[in-house]
PDB file of N, CA and C in Angstrom:
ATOM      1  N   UNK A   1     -13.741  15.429  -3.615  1.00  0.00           N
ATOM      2  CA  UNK A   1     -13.398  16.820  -3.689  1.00  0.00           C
ATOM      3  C   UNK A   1     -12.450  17.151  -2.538  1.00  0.00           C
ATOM      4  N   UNK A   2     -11.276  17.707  -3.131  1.00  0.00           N
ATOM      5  CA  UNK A   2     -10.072  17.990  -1.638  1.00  0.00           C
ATOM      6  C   UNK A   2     -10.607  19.525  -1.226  1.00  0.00           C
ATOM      7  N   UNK A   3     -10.523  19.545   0.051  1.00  0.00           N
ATOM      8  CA  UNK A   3     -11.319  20.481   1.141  1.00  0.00           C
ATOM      9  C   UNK A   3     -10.002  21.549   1.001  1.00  0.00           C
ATOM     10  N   UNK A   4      -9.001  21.406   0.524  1.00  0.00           N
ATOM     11  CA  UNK A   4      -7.614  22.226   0.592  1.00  0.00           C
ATOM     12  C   UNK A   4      -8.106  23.056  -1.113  1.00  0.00           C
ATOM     13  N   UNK A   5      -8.691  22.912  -1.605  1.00  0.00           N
ATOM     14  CA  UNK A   5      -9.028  23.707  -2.483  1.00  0.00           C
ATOM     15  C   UNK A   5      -9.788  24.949  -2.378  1.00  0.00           C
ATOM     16  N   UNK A   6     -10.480  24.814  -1.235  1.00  0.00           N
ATOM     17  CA  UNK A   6     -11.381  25.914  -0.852  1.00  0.00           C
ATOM     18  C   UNK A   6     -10.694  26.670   0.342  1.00  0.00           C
ATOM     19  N   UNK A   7      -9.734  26.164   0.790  1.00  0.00           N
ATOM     20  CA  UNK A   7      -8.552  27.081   1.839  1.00  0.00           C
ATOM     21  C   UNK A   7      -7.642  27.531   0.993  1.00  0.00           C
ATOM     22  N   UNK A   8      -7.009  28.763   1.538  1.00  0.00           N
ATOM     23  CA  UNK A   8      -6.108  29.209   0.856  1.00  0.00           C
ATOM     24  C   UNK A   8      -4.593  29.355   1.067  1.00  0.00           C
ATOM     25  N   UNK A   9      -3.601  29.052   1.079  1.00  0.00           N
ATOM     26  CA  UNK A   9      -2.211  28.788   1.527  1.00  0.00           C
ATOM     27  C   UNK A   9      -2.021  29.634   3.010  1.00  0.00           C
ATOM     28  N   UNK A  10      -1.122  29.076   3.412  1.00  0.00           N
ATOM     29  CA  UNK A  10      -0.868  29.630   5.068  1.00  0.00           C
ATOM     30  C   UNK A  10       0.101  31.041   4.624  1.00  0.00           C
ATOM     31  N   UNK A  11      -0.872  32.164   4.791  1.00  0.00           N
ATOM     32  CA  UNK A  11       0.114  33.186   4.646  1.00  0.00           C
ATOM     33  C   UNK A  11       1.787  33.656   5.577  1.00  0.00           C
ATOM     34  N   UNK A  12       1.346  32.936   6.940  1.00  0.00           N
ATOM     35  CA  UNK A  12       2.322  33.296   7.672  1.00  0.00           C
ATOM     36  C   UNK A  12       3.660  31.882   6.598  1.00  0.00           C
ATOM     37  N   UNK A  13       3.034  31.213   6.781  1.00  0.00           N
ATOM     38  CA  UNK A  13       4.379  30.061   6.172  1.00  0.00           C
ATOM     39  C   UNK A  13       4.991  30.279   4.713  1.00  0.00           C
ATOM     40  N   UNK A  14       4.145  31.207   4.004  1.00  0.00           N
ATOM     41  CA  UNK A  14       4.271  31.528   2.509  1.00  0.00           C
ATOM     42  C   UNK A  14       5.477  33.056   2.452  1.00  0.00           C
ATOM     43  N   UNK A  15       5.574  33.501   3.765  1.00  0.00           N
ATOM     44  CA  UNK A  15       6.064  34.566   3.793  1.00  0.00           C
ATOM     45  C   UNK A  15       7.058  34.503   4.484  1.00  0.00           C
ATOM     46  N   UNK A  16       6.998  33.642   5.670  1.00  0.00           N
ATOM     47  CA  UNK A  16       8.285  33.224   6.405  1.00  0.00           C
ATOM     48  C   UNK A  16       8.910  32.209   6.138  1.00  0.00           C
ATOM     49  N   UNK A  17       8.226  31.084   5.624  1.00  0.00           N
ATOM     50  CA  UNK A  17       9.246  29.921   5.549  1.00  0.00           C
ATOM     51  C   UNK A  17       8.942  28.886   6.906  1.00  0.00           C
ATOM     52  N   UNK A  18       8.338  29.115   7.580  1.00  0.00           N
ATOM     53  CA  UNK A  18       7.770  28.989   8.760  1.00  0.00           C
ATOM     54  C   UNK A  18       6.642  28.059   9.209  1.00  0.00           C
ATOM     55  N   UNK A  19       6.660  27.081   9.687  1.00  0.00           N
ATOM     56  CA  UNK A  19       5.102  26.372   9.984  1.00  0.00           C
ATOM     57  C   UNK A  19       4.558  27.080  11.430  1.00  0.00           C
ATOM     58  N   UNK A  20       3.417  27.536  11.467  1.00  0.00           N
ATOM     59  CA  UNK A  20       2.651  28.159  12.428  1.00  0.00           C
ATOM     60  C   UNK A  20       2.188  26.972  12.936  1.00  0.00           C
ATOM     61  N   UNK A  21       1.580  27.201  14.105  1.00  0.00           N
ATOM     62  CA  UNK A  21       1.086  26.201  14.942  1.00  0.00           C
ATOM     63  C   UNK A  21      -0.585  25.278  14.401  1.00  0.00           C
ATOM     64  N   UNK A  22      -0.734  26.389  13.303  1.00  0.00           N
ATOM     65  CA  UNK A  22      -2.136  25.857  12.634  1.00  0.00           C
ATOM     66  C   UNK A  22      -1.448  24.622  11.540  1.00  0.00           C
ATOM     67  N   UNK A  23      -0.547  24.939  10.494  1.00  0.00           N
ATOM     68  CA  UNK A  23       0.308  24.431   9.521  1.00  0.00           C
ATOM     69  C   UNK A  23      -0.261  22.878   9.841  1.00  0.00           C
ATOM     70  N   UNK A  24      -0.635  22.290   9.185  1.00  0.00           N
ATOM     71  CA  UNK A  24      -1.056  20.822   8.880  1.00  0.00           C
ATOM     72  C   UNK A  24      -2.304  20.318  10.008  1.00  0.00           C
ATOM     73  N   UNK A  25      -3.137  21.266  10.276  1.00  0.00           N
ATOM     74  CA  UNK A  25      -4.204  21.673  10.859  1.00  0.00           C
ATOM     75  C   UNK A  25      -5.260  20.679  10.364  1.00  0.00           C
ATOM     76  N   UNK A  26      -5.512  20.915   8.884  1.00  0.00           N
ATOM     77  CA  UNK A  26      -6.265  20.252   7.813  1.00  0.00           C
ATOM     78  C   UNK A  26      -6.423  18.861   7.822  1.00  0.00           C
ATOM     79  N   UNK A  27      -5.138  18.764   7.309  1.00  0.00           N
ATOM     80  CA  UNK A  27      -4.493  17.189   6.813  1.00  0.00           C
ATOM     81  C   UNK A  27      -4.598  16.247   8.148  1.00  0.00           C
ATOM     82  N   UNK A  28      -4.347  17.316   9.347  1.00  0.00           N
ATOM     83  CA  UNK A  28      -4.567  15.902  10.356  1.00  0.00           C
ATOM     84  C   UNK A  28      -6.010  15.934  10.901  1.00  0.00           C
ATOM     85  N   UNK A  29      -6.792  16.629  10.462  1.00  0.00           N
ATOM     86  CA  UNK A  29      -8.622  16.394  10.982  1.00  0.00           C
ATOM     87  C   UNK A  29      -9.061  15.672   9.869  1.00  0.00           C
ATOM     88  N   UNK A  30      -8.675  15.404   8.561  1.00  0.00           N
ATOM     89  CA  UNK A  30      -8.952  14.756   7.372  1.00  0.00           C
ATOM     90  C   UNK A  30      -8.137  13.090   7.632  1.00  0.00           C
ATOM     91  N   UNK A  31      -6.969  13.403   8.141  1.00  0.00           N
ATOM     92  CA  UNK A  31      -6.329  11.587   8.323  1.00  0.00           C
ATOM     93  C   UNK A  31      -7.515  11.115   9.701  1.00  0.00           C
ATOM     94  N   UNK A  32      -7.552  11.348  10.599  1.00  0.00           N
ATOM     95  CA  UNK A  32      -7.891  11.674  11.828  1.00  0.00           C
ATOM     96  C   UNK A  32      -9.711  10.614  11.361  1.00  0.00           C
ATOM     97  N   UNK A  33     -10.589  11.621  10.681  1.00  0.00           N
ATOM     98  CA  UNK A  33     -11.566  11.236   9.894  1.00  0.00           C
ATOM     99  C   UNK A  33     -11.454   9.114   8.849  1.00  0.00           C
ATOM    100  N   UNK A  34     -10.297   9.334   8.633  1.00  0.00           N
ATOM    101  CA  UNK A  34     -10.004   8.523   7.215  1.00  0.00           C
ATOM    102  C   UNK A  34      -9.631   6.985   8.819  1.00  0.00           C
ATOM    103  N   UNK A  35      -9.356   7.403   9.658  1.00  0.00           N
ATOM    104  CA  UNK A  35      -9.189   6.642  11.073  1.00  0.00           C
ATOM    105  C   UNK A  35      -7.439   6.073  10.962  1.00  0.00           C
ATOM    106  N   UNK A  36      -6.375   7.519  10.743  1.00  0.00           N
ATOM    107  CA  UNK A  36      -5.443   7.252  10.594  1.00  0.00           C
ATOM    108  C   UNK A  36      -4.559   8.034  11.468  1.00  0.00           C
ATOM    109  N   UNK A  37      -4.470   7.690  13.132  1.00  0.00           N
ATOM    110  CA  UNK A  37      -4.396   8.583  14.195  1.00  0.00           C
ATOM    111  C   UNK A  37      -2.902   8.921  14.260  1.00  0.00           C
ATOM    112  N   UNK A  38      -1.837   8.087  13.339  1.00  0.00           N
ATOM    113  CA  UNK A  38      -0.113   8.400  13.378  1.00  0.00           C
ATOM    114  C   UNK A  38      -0.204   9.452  12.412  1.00  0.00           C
ATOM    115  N   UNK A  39      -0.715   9.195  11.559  1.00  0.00           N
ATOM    116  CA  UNK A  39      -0.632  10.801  10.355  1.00  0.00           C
ATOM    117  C   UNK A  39      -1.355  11.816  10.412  1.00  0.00           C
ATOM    118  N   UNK A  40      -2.437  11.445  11.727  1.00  0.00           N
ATOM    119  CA  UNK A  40      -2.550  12.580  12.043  1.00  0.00           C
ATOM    120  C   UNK A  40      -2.032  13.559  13.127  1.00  0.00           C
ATOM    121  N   UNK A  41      -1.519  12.611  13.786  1.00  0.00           N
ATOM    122  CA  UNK A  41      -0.589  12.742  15.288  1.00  0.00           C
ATOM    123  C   UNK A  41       0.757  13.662  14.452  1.00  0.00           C
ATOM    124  N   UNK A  42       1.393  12.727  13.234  1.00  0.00           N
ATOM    125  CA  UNK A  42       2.860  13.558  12.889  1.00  0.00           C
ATOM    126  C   UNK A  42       2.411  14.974  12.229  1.00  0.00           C
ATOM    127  N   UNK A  43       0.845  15.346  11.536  1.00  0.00           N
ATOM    128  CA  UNK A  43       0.550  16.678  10.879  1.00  0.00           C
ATOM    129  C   UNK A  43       0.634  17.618  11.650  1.00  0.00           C
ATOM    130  N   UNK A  44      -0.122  17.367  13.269  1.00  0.00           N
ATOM    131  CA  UNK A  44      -0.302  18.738  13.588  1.00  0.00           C
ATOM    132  C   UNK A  44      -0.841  17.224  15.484  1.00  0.00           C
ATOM    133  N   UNK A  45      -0.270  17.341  16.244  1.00  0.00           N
ATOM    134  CA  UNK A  45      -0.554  16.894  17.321  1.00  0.00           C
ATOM    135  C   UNK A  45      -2.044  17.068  18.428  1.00  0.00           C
ATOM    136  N   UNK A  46      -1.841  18.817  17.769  1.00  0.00           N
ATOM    137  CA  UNK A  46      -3.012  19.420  18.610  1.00  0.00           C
ATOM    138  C   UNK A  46      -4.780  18.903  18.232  1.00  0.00           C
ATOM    139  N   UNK A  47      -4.969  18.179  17.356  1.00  0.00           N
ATOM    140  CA  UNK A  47      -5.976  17.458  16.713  1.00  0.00           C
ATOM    141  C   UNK A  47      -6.538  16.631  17.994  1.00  0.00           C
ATOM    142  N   UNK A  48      -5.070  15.573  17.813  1.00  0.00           N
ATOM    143  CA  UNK A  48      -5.407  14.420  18.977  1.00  0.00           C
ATOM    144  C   UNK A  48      -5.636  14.648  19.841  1.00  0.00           C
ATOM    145  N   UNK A  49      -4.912  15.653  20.948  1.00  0.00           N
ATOM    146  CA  UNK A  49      -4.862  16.237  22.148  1.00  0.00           C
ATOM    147  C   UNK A  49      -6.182  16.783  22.082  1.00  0.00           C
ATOM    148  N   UNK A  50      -7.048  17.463  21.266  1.00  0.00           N
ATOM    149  CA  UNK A  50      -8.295  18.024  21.646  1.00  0.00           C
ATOM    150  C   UNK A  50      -9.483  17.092  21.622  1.00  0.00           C
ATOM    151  N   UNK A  51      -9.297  16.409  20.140  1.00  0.00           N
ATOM    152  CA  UNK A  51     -10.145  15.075  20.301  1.00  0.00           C
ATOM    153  C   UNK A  51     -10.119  13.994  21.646  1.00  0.00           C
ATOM    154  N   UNK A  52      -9.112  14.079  21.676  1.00  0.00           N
ATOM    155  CA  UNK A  52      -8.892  12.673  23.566  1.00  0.00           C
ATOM    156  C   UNK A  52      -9.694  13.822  24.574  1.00  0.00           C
ATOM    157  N   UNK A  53      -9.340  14.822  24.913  1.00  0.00           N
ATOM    158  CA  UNK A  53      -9.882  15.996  25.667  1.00  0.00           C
ATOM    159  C   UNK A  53     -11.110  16.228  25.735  1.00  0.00           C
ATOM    160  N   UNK A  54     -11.653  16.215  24.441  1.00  0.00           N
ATOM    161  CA  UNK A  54     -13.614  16.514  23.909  1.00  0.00           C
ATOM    162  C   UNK A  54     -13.830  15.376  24.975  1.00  0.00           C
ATOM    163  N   UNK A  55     -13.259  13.611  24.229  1.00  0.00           N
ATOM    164  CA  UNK A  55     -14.182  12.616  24.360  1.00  0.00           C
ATOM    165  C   UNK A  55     -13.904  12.298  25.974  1.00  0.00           C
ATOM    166  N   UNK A  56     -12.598  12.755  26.414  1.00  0.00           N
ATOM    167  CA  UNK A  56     -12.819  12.926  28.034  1.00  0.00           C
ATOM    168  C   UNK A  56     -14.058  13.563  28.944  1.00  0.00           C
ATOM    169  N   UNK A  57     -14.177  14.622  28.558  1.00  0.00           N
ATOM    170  CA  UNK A  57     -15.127  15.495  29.109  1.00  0.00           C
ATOM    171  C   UNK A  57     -16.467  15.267  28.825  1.00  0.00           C
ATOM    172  N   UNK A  58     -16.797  14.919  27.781  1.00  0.00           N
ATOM    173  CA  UNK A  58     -17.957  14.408  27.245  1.00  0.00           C
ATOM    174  C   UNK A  58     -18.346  13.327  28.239  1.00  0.00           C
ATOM    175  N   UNK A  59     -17.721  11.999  27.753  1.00  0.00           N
ATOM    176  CA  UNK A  59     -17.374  10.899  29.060  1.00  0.00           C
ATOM    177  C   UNK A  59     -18.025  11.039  30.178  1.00  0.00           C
ATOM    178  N   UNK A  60     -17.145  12.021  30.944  1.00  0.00           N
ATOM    179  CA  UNK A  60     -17.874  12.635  32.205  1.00  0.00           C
ATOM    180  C   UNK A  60     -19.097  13.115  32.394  1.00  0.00           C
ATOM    181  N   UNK A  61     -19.184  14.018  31.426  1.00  0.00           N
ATOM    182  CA  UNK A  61     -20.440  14.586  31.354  1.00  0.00           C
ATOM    183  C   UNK A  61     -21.666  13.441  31.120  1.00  0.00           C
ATOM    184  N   UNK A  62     -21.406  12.221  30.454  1.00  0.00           N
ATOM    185  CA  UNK A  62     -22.463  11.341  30.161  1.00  0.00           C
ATOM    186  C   UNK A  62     -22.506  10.599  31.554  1.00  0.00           C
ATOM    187  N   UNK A  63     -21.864  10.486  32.398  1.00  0.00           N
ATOM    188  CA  UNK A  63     -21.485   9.587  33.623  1.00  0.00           C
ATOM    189  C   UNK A  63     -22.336  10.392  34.009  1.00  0.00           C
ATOM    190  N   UNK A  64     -22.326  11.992  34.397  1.00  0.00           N
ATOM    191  CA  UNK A  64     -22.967  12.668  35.239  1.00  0.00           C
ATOM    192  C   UNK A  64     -24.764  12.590  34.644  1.00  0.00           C
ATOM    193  N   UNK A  65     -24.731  12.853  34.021  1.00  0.00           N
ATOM    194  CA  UNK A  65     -26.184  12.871  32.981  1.00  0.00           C
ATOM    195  C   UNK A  65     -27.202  11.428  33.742  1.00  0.00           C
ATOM    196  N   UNK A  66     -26.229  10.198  33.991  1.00  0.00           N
ATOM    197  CA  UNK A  66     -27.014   8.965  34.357  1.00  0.00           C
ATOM    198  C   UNK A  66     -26.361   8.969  36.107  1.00  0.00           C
ATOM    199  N   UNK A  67     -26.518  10.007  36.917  1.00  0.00           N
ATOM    200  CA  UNK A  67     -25.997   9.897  38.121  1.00  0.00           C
ATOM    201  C   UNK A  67     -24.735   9.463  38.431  1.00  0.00           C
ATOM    202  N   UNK A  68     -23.526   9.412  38.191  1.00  0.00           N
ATOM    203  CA  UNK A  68     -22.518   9.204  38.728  1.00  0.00           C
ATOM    204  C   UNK A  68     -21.570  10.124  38.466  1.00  0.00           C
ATOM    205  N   UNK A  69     -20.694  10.384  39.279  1.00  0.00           N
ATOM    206  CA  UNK A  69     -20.117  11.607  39.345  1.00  0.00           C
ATOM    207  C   UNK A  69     -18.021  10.962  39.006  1.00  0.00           C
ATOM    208  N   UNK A  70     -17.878  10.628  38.318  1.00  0.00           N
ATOM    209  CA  UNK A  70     -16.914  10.487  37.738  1.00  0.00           C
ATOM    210  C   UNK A  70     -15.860  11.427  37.356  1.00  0.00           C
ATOM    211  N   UNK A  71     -14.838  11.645  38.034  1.00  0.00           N
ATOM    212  CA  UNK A  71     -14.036  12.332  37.197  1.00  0.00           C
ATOM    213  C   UNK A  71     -12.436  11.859  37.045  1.00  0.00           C
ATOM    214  N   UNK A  72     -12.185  12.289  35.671  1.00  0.00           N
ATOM    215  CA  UNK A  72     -10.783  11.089  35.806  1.00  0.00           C
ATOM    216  C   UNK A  72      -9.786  12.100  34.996  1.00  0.00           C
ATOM    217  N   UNK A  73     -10.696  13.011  34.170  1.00  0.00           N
ATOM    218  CA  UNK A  73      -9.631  14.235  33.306  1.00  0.00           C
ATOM    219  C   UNK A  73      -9.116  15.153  34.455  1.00  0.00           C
ATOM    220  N   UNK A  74      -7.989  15.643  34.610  1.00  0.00           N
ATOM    221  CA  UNK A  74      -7.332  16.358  35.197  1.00  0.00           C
ATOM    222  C   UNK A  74      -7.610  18.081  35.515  1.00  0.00           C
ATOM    223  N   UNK A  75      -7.923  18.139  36.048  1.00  0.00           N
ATOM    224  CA  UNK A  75      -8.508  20.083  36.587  1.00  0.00           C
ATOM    225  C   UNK A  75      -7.333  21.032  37.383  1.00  0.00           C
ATOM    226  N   UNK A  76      -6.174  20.202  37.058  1.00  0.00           N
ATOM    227  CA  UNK A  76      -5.161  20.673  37.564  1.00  0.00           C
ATOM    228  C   UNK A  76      -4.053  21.659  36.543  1.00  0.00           C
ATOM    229  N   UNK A  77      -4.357  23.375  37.073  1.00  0.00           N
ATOM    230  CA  UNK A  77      -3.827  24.707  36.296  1.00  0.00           C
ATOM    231  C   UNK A  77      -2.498  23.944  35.488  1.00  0.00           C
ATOM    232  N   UNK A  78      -1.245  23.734  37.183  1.00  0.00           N
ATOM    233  CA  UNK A  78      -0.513  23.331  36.000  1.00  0.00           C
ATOM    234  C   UNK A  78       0.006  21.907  35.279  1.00  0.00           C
ATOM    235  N   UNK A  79      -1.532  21.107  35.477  1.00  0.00           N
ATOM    236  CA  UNK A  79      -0.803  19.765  34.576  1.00  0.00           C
ATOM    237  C   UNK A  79      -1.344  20.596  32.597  1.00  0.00           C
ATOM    238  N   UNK A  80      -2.197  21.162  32.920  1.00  0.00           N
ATOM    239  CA  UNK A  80      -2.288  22.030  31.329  1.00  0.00           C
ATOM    240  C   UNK A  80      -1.590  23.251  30.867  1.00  0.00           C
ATOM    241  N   UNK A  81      -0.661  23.861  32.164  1.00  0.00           N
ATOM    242  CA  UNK A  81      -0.060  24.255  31.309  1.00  0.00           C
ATOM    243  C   UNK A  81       1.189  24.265  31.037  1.00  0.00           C
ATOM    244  N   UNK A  82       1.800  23.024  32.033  1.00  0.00           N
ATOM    245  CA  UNK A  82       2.890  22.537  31.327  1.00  0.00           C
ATOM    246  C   UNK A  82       2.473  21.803  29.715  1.00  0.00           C
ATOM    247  N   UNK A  83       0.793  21.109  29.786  1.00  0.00           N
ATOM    248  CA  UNK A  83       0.999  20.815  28.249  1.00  0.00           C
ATOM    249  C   UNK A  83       1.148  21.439  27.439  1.00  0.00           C
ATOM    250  N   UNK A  84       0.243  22.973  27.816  1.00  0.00           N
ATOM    251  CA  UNK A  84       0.590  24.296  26.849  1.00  0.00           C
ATOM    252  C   UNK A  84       1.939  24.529  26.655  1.00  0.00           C
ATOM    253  N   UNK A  85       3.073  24.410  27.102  1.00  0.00           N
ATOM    254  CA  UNK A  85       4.607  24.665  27.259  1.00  0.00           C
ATOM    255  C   UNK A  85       4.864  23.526  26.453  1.00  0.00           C
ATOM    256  N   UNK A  86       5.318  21.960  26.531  1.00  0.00           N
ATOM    257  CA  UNK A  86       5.228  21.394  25.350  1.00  0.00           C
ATOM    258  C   UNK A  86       5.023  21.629  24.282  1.00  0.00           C
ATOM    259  N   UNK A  87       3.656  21.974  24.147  1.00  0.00           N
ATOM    260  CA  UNK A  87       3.066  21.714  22.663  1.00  0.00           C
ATOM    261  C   UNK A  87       3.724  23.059  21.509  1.00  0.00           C
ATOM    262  N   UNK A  88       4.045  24.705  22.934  1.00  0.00           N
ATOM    263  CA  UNK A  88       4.903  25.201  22.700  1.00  0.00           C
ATOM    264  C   UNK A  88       6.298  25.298  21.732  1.00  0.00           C
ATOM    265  N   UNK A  89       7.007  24.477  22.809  1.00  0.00           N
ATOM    266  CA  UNK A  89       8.018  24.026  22.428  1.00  0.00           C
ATOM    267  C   UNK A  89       8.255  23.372  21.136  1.00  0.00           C
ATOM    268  N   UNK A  90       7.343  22.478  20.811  1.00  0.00           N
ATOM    269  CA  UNK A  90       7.228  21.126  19.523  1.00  0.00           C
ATOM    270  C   UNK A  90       6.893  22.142  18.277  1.00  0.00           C
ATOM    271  N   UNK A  91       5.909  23.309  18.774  1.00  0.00           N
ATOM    272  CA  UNK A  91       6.061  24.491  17.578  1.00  0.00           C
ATOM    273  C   UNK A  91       7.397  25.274  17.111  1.00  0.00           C
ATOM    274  N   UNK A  92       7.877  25.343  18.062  1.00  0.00           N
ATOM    275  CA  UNK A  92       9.172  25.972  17.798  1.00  0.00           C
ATOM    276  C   UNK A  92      10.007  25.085  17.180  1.00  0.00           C
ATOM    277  N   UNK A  93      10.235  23.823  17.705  1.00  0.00           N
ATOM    278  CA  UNK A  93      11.491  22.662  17.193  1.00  0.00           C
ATOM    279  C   UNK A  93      11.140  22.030  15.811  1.00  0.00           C
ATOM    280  N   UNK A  94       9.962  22.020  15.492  1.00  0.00           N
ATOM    281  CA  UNK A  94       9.540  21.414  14.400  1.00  0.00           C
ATOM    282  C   UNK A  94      10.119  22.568  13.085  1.00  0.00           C
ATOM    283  N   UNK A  95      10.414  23.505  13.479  1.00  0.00           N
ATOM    284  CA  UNK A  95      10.877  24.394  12.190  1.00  0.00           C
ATOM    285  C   UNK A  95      12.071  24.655  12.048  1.00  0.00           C
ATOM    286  N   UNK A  96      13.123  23.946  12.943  1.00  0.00           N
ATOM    287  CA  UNK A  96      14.748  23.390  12.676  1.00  0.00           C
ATOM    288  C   UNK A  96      14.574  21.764  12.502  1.00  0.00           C
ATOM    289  N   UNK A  97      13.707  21.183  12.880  1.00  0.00           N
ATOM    290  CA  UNK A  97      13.652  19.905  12.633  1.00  0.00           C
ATOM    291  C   UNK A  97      12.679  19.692  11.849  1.00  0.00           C
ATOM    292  N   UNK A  98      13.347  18.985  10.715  1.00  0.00           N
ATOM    293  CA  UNK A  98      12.177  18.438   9.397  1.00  0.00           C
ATOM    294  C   UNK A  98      11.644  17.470   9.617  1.00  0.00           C
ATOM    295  N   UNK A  99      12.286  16.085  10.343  1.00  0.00           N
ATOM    296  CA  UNK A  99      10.845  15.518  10.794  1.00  0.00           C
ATOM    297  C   UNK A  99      10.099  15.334  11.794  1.00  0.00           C
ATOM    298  N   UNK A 100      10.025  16.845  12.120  1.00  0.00           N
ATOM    299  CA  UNK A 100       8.586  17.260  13.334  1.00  0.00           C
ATOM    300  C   UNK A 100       7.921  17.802  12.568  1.00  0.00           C
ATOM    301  N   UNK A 101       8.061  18.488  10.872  1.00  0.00           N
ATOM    302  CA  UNK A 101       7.681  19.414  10.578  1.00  0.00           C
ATOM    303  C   UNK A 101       6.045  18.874   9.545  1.00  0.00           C
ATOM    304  N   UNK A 102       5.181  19.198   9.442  1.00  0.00           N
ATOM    305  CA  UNK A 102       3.608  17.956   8.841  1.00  0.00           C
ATOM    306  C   UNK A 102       4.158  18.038   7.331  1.00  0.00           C
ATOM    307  N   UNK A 103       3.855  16.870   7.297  1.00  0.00           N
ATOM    308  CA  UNK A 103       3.978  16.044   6.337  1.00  0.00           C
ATOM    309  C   UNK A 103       3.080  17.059   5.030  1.00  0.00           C
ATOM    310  N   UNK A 104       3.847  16.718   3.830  1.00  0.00           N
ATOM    311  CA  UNK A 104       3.017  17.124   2.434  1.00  0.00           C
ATOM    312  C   UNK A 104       2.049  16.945   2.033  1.00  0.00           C
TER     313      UNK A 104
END
């Protein structure tokens, strides 16, 4: 059963022409699942970036849980938000550039 049957089209992209930053949102937590991390990386990037991020922190958190105090993810304002500015950016370029733009 496809899970895109029970969502309903991206109104902002149906009206503008436009991929929003959600736009292939789906398709890459479903490749992602299927253990297909390039198609899900080219749908929508922000998948990977949160998944590596969870299992970072988690990580830590299990280090800390059995006494050791580990930390190796970054707590630094702006190493995140230059990523926020990137990931920015890749929203914007992906909608003059077709192949940044997620896949069908």
């Amino acid at each position: 059963m496809s899970l895109s049957k029970f969502l309903g089209p991206c109104i902002f992209h149906e009206t503008t022409g436009l991929h929003c930053p959600g736009c292939g949102n789906t398709r890459a937590v479903k490749a992602l699942l299927n253990l297909h991390p390039i198609v899900s990386f080219r749908n929508n990037p922000i998948i990977i970036l949160l998944t590596l991020t969870g299992l970072g922190f988690y990580t830590e958190l299990a280090f800390d849980v059995f006494g050791k105090k580990i930390r190796f993810m970054p707590r630094n304002f702006i190493f995140w938000t230059a990523i926020l500015i990137v990931l920015m950016i890749f929203y914007v370029l992906r909608n003059f550039f077709p192949v940044l733009a997620p896949l069908s």
